[in-house]
PDB file of N, CA and C in Angstrom:
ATOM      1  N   UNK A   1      97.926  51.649   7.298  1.00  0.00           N
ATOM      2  CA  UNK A   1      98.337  52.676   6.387  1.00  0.00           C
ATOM      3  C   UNK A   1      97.164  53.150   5.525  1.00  0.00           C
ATOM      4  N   UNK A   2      96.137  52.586   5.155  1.00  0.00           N
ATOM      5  CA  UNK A   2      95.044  52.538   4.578  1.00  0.00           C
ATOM      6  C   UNK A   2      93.996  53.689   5.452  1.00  0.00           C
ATOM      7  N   UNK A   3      93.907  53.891   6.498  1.00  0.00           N
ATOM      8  CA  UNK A   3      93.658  54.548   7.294  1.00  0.00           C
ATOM      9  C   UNK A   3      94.383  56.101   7.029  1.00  0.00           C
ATOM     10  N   UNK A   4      95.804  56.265   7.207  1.00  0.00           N
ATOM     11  CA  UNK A   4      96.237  57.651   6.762  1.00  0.00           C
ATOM     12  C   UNK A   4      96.164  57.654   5.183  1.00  0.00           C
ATOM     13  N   UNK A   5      96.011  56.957   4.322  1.00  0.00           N
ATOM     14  CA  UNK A   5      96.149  57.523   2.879  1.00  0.00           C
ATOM     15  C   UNK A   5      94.066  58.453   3.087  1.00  0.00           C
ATOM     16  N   UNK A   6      93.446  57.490   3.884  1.00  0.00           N
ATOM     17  CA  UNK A   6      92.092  58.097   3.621  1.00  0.00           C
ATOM     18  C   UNK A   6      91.948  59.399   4.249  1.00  0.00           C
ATOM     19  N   UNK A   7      92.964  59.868   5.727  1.00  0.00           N
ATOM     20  CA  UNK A   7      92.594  60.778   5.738  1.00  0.00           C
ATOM     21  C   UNK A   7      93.734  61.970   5.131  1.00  0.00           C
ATOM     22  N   UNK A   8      94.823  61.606   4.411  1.00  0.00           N
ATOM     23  CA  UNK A   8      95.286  62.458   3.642  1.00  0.00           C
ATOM     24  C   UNK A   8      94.604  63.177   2.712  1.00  0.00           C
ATOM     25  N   UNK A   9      93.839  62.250   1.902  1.00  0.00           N
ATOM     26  CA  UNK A   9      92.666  62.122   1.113  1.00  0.00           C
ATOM     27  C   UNK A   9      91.513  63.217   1.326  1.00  0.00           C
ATOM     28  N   UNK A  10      91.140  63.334   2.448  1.00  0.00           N
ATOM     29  CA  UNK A  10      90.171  63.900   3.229  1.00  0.00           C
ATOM     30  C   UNK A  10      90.828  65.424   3.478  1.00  0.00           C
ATOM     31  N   UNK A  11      92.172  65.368   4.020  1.00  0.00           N
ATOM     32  CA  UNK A  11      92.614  66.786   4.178  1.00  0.00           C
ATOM     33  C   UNK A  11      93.219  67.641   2.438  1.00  0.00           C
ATOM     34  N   UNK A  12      92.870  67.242   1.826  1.00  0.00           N
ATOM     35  CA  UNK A  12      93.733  67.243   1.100  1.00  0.00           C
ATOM     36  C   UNK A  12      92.202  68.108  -0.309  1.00  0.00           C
ATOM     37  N   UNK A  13      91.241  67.284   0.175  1.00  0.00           N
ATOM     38  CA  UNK A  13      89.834  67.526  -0.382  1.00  0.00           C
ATOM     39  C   UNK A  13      89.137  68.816   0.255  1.00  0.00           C
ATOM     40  N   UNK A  14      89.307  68.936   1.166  1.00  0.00           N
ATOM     41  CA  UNK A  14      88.868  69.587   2.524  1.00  0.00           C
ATOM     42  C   UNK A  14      89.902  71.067   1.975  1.00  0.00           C
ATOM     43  N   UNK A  15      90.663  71.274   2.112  1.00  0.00           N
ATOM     44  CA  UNK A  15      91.773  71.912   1.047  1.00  0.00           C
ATOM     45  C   UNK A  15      91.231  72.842  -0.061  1.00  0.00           C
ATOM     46  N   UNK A  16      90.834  72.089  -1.364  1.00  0.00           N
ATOM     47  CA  UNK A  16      90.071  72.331  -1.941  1.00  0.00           C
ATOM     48  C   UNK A  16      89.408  72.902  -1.892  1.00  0.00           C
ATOM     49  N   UNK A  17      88.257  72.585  -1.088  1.00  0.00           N
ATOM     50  CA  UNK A  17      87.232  72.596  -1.167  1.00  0.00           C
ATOM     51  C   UNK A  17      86.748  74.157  -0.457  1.00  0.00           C
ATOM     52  N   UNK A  18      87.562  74.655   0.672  1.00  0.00           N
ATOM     53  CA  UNK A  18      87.981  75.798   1.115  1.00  0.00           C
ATOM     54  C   UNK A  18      88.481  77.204   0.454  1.00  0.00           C
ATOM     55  N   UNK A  19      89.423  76.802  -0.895  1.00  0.00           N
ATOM     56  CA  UNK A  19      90.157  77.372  -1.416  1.00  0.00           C
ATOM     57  C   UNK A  19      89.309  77.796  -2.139  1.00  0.00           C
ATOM     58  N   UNK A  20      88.315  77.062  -3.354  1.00  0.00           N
ATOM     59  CA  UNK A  20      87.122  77.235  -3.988  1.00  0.00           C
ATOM     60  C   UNK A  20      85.698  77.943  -3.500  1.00  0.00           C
ATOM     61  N   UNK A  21      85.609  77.738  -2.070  1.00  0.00           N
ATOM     62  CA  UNK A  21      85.012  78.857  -1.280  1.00  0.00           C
ATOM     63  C   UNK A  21      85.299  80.263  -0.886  1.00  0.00           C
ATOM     64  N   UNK A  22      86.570  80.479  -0.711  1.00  0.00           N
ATOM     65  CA  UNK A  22      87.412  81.645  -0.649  1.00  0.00           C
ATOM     66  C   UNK A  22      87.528  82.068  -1.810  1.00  0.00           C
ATOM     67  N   UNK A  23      87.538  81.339  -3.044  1.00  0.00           N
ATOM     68  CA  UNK A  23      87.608  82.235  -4.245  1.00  0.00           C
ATOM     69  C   UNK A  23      86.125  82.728  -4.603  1.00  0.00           C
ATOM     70  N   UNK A  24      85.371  82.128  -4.147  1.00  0.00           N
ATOM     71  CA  UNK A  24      83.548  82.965  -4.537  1.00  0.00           C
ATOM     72  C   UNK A  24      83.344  84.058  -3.710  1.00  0.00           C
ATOM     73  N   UNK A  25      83.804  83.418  -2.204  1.00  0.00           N
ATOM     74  CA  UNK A  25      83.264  84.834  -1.438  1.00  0.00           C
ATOM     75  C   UNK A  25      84.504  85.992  -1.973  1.00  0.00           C
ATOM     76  N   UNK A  26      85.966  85.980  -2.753  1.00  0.00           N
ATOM     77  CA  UNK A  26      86.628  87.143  -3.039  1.00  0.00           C
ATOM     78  C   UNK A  26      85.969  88.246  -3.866  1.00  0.00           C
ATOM     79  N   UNK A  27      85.285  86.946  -5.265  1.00  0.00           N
ATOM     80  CA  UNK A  27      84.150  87.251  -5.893  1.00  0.00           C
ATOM     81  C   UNK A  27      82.947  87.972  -5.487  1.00  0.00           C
ATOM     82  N   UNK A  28      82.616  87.500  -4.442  1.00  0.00           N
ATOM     83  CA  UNK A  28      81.074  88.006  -3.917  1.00  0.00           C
ATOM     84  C   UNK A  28      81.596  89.485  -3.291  1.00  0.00           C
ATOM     85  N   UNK A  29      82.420  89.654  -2.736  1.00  0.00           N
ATOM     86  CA  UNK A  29      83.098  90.924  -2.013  1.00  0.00           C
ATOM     87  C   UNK A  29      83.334  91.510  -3.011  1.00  0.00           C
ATOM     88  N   UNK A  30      83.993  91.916  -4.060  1.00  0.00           N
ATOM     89  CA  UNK A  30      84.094  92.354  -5.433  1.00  0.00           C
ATOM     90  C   UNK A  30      82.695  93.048  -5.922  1.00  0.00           C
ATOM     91  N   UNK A  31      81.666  92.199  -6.131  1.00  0.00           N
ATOM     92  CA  UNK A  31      80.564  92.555  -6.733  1.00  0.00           C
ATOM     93  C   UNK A  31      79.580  93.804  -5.132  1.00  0.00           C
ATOM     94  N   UNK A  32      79.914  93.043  -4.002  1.00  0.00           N
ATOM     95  CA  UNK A  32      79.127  94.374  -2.904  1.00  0.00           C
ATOM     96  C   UNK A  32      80.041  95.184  -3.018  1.00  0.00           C
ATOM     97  N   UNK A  33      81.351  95.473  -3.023  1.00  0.00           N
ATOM     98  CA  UNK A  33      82.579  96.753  -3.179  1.00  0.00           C
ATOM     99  C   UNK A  33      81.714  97.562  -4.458  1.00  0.00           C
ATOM    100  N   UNK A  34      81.695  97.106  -5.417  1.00  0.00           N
ATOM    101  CA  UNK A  34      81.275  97.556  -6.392  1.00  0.00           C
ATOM    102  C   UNK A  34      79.567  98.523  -6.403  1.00  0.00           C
ATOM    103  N   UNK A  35      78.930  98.128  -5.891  1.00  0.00           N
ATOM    104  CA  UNK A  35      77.653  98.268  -5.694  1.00  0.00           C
ATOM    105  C   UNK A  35      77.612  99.369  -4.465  1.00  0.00           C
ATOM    106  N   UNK A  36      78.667  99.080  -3.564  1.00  0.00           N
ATOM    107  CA  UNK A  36      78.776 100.227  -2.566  1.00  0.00           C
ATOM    108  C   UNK A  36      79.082 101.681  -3.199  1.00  0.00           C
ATOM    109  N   UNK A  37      79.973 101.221  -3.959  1.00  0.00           N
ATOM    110  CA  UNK A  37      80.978 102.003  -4.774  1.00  0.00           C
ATOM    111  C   UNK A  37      79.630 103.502  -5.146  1.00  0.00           C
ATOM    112  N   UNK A  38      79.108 102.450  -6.215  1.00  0.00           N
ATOM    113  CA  UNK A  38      78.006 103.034  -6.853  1.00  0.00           C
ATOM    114  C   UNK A  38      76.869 103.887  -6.331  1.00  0.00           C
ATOM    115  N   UNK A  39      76.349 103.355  -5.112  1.00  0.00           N
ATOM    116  CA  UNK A  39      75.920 103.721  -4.280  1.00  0.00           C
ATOM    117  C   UNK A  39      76.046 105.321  -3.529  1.00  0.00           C
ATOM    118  N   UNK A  40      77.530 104.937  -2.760  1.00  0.00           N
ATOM    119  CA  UNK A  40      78.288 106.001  -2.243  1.00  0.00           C
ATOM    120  C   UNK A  40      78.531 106.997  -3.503  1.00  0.00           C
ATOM    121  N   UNK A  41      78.818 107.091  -4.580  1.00  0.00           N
ATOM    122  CA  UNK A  41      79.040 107.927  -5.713  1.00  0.00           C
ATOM    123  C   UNK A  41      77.566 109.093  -5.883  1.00  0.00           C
ATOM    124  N   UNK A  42      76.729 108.126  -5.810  1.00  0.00           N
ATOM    125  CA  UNK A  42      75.487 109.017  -5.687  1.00  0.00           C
ATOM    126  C   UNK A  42      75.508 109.200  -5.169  1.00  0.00           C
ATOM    127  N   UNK A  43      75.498 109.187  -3.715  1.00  0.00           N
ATOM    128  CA  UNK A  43      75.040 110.137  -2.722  1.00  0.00           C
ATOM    129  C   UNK A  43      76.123 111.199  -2.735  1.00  0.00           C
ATOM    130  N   UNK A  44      77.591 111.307  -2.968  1.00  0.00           N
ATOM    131  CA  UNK A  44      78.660 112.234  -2.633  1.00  0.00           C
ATOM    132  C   UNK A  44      77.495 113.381  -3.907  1.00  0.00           C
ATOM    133  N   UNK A  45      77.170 112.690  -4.944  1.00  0.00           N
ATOM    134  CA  UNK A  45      76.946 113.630  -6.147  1.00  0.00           C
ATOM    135  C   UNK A  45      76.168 114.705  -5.234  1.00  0.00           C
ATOM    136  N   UNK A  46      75.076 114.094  -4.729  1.00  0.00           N
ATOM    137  CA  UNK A  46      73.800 114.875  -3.806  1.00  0.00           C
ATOM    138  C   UNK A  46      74.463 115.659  -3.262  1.00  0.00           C
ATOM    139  N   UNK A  47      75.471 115.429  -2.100  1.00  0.00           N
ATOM    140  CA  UNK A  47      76.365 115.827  -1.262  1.00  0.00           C
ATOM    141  C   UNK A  47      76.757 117.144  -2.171  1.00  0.00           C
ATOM    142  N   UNK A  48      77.685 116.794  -2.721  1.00  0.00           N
ATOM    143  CA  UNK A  48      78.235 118.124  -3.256  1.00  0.00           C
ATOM    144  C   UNK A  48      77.862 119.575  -3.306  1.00  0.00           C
ATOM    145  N   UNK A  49      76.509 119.499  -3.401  1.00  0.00           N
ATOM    146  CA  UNK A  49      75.556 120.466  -3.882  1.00  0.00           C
ATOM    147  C   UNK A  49      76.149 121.685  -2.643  1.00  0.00           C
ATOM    148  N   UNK A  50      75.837 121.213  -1.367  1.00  0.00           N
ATOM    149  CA  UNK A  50      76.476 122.568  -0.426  1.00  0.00           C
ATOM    150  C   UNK A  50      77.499 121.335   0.503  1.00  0.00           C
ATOM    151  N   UNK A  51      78.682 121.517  -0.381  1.00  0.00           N
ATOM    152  CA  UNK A  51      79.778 120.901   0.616  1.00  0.00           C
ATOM    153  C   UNK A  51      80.155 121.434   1.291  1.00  0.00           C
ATOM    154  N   UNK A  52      80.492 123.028   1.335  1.00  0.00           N
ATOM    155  CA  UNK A  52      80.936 124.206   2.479  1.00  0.00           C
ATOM    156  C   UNK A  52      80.083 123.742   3.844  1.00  0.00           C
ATOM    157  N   UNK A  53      78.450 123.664   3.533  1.00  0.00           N
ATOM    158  CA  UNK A  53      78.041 123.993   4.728  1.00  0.00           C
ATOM    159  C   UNK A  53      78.352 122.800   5.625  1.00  0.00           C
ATOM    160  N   UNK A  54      78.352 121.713   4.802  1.00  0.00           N
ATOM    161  CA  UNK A  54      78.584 120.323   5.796  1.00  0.00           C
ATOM    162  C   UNK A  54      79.820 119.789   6.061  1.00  0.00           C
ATOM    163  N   UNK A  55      80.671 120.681   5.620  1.00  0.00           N
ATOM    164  CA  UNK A  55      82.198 121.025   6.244  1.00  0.00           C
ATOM    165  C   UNK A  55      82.409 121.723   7.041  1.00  0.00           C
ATOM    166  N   UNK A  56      81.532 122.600   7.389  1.00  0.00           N
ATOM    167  CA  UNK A  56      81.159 123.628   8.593  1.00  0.00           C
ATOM    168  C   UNK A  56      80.589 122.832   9.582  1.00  0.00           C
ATOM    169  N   UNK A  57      79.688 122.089   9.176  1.00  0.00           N
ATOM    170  CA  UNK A  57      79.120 121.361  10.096  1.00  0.00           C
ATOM    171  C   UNK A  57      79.940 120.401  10.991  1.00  0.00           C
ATOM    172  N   UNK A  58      80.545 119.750   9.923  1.00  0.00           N
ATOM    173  CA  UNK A  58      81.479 118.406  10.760  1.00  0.00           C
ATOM    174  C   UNK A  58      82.482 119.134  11.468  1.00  0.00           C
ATOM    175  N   UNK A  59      83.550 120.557  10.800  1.00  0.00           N
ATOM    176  CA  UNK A  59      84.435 121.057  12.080  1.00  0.00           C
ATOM    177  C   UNK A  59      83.703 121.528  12.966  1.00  0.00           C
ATOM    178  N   UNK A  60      82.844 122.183  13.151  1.00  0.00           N
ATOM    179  CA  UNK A  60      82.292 122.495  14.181  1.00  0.00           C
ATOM    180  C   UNK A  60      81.734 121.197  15.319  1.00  0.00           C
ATOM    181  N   UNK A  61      81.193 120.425  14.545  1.00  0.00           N
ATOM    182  CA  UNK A  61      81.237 119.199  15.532  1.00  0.00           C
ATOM    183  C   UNK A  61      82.670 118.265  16.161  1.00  0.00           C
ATOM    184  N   UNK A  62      83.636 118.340  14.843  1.00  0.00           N
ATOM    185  CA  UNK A  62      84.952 117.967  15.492  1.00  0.00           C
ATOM    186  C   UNK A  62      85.714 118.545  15.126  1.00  0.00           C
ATOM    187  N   UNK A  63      86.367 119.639  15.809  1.00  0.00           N
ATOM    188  CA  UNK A  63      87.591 120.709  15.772  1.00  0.00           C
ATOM    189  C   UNK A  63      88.887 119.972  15.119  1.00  0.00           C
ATOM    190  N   UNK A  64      89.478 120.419  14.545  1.00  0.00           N
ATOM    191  CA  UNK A  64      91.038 119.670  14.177  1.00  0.00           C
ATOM    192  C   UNK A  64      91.154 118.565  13.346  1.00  0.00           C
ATOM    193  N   UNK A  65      89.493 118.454  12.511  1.00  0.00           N
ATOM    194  CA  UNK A  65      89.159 117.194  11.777  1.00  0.00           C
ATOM    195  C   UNK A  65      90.674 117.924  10.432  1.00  0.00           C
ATOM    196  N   UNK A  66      90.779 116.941   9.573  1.00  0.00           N
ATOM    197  CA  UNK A  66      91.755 116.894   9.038  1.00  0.00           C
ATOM    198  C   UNK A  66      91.401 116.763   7.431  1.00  0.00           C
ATOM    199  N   UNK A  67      91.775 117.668   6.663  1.00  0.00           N
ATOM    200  CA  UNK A  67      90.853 117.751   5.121  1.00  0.00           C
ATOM    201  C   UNK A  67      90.754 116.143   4.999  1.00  0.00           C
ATOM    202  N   UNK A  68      91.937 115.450   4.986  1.00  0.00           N
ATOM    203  CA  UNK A  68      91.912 113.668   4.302  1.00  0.00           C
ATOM    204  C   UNK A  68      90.772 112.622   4.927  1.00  0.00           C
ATOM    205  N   UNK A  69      90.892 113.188   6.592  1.00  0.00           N
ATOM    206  CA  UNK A  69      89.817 112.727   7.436  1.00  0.00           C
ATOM    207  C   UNK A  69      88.023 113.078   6.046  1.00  0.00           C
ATOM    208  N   UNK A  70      88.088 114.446   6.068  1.00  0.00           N
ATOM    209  CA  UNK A  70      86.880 114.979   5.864  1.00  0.00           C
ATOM    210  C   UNK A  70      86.128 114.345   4.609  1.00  0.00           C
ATOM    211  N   UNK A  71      87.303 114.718   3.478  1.00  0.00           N
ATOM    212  CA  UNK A  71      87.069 113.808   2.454  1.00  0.00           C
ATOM    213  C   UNK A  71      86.260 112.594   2.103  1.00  0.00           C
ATOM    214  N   UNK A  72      86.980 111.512   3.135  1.00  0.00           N
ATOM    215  CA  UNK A  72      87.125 109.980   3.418  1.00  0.00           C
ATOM    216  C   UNK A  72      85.098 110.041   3.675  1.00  0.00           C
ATOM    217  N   UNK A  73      84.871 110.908   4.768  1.00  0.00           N
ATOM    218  CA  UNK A  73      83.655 111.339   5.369  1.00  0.00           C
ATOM    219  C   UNK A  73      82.262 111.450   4.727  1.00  0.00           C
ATOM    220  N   UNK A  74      82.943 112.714   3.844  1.00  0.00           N
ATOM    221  CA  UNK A  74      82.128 113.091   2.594  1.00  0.00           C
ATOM    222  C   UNK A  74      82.081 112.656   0.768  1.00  0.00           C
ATOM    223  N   UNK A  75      83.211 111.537   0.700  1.00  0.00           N
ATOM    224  CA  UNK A  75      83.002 110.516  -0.703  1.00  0.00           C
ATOM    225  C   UNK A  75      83.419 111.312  -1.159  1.00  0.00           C
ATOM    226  N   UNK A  76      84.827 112.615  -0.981  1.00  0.00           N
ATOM    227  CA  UNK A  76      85.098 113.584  -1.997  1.00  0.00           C
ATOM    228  C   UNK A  76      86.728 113.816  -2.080  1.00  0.00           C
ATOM    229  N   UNK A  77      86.946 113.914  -3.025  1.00  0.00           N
ATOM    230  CA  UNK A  77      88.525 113.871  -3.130  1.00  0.00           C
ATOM    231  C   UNK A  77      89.468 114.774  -1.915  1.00  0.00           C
ATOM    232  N   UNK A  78      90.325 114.199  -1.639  1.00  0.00           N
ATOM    233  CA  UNK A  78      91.160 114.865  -0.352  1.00  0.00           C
ATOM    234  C   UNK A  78      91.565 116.788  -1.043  1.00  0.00           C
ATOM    235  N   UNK A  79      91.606 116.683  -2.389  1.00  0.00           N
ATOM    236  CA  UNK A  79      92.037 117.916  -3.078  1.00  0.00           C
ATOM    237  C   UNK A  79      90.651 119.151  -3.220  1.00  0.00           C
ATOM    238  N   UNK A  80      89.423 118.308  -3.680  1.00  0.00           N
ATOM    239  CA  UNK A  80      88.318 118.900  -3.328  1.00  0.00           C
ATOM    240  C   UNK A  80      88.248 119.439  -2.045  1.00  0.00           C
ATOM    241  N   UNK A  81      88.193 119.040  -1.094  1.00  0.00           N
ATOM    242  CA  UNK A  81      87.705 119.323   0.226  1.00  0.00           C
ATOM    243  C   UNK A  81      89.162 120.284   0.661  1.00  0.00           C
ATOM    244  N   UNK A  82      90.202 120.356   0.499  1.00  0.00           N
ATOM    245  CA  UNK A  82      91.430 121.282   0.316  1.00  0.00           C
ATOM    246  C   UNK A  82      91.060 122.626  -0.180  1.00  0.00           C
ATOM    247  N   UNK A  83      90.529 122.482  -1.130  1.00  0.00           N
ATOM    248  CA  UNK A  83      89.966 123.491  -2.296  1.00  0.00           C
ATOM    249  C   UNK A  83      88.992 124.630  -1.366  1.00  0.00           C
ATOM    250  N   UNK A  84      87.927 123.974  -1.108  1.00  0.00           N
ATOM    251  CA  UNK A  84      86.717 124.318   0.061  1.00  0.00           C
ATOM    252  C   UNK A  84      87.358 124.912   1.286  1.00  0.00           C
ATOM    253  N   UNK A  85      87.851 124.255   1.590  1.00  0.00           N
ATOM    254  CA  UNK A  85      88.687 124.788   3.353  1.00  0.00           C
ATOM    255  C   UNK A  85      89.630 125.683   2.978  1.00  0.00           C
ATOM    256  N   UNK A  86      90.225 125.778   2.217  1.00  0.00           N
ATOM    257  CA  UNK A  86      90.780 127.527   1.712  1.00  0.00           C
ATOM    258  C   UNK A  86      90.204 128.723   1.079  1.00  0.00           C
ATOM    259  N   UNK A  87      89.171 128.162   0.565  1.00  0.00           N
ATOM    260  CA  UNK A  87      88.126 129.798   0.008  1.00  0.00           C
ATOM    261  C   UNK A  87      87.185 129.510   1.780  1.00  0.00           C
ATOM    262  N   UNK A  88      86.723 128.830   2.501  1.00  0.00           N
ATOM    263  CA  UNK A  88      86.644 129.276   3.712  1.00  0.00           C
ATOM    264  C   UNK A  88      86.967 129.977   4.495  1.00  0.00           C
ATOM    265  N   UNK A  89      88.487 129.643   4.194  1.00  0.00           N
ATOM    266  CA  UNK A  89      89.538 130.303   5.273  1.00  0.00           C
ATOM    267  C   UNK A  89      89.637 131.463   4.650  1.00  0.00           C
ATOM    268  N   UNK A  90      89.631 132.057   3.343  1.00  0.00           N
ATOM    269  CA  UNK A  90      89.777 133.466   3.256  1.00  0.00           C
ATOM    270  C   UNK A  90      88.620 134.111   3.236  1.00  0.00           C
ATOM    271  N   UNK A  91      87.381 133.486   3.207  1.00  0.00           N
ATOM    272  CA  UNK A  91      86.360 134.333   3.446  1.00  0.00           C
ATOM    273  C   UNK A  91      86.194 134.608   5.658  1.00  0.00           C
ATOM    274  N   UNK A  92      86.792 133.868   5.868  1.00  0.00           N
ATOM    275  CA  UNK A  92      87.564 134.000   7.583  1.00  0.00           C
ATOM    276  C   UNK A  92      86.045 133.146   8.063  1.00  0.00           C
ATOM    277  N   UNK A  93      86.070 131.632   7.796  1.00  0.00           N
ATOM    278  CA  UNK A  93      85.023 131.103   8.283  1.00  0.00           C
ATOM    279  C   UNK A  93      85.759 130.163   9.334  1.00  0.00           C
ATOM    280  N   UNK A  94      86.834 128.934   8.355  1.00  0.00           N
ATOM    281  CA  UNK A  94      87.796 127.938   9.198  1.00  0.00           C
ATOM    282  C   UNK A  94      89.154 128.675   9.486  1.00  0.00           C
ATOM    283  N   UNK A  95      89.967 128.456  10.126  1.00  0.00           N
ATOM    284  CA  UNK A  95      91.436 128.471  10.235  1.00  0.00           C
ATOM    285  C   UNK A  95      91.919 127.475  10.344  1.00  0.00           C
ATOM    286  N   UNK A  96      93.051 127.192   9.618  1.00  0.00           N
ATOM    287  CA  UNK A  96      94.010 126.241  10.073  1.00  0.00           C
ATOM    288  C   UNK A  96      94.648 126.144  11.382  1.00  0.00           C
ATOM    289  N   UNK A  97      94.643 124.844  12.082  1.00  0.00           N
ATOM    290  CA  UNK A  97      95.312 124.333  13.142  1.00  0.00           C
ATOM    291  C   UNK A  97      95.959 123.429  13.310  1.00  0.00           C
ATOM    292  N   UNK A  98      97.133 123.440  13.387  1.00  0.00           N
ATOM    293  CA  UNK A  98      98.450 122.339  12.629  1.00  0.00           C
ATOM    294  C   UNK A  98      98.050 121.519  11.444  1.00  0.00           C
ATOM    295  N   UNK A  99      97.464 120.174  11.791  1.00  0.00           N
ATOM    296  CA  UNK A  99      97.193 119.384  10.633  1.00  0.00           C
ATOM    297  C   UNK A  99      95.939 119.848  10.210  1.00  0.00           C
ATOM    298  N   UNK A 100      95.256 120.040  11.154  1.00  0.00           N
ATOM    299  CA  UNK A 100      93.666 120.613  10.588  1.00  0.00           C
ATOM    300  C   UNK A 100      92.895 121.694  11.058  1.00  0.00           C
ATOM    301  N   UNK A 101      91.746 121.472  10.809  1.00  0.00           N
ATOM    302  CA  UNK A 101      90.594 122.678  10.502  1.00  0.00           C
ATOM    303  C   UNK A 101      90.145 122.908  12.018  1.00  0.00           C
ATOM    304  N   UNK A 102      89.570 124.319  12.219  1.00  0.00           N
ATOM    305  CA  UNK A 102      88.756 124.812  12.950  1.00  0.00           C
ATOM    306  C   UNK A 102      87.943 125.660  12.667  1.00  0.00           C
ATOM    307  N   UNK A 103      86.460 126.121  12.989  1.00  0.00           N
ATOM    308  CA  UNK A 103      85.760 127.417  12.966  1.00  0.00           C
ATOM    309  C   UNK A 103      86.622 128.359  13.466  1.00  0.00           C
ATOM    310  N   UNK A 104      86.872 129.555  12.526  1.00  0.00           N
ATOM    311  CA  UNK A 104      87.265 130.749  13.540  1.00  0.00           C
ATOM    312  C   UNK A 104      86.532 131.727  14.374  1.00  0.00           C
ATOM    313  N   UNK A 105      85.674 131.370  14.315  1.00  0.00           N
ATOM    314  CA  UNK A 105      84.651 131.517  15.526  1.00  0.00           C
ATOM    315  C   UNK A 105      83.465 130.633  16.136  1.00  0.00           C
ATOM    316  N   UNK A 106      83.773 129.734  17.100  1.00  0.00           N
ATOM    317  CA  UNK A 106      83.021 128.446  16.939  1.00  0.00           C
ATOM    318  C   UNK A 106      81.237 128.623  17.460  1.00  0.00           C
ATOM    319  N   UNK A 107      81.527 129.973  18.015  1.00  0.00           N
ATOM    320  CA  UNK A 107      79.980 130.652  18.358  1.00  0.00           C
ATOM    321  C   UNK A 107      79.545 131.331  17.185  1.00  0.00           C
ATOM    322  N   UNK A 108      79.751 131.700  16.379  1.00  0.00           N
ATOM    323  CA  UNK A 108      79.289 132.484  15.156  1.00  0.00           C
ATOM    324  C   UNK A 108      78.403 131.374  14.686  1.00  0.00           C
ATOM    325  N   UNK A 109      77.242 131.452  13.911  1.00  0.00           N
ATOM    326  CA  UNK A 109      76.455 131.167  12.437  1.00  0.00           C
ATOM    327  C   UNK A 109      77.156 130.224  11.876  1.00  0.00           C
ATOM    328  N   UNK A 110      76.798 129.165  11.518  1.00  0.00           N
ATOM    329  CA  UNK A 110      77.534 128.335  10.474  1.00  0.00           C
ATOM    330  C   UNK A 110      76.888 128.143   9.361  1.00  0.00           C
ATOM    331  N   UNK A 111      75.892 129.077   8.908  1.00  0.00           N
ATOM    332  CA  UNK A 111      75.095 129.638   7.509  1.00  0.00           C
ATOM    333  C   UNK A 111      76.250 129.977   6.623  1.00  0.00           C
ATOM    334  N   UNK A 112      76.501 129.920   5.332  1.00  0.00           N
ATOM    335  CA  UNK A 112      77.189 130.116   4.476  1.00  0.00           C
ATOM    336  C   UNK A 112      77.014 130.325   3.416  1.00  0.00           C
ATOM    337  N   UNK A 113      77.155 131.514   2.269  1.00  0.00           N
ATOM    338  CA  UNK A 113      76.946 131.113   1.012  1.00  0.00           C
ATOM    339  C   UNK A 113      78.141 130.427  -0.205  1.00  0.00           C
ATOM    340  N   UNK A 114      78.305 130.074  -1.364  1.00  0.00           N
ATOM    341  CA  UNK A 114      78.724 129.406  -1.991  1.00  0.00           C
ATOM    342  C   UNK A 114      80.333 130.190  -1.846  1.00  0.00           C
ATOM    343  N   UNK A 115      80.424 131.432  -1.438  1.00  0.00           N
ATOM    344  CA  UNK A 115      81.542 131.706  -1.567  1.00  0.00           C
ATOM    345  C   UNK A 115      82.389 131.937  -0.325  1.00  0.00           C
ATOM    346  N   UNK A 116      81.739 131.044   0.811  1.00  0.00           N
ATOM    347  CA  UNK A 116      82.403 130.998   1.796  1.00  0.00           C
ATOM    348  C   UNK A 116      82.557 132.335   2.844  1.00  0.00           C
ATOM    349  N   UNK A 117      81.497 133.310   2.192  1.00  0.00           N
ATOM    350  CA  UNK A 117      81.630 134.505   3.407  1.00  0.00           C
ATOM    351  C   UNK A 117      80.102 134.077   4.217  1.00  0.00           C
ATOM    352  N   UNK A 118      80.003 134.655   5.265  1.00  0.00           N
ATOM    353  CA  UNK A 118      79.201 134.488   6.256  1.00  0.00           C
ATOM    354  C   UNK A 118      78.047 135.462   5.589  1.00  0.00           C
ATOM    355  N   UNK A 119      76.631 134.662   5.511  1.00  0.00           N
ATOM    356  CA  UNK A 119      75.489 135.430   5.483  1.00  0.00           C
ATOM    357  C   UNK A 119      74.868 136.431   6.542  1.00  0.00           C
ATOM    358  N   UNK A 120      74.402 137.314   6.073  1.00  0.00           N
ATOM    359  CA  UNK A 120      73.785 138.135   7.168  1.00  0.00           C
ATOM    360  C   UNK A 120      73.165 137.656   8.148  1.00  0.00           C
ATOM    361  N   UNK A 121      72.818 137.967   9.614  1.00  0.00           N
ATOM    362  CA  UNK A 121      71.695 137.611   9.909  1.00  0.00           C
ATOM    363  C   UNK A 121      70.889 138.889  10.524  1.00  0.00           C
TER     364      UNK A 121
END
């Protein structure tokens, strides 16, 4: 019996000792989330500067991408990028296609200025 109390003992430590590891690395994941966080925040800031054009860019690379998709993409609120894809669409750059976006002309220029009409060329 001396034998199972030791390795009760043992599982029981072992236990522990696991649980106290899982609580640092929850910790350690916490502090890189955070730092990503920070990270990604700056760069969306950069980003922002011409979000039209690199919303042009990505539907044109994937047709039917989906504002929430795009967002997720570009570190920018699902309502932002909503915002963008409708002064697009009335300057007649994207159209809507069920859930999502397309170029309405996928051979045209994907040059843009801030207000979503097509620059000369």
């Amino acid at each position: 019996m001396n034998r199972l109390a030791t390795s009760g003992d043992f599982v029981a430590a072992l236990i522990g000792d696991l649980r106290r590891r899982l609580d640092e690395l929850d910790a350690e994941k916490g502090a890189v989330t955070g730092a990503l966080r920070a990270l990604e925040a700056r760069e969306s800031r950069r980003g922002r500067r011409d979000l039209d054009a690199v919303l042009i860019e990505s539907i044109k690379a994937s047709p039917g991408s989906r504002a929430s998709f795009l967002a997720l993409e570009f570190g920018v609120s699902p309502t932002t990028v909503a915002g963008h894809l409708r002064k697009l669409e009335q300057g007649g750059v994207v159209v809507k296609c069920g859930l999502g976006w397309e170029l309405s002309n996928p051979r045209q220029a994907t040059s843009t200025s801030r207000r979503g009409k097509q620059r000369p060329r």
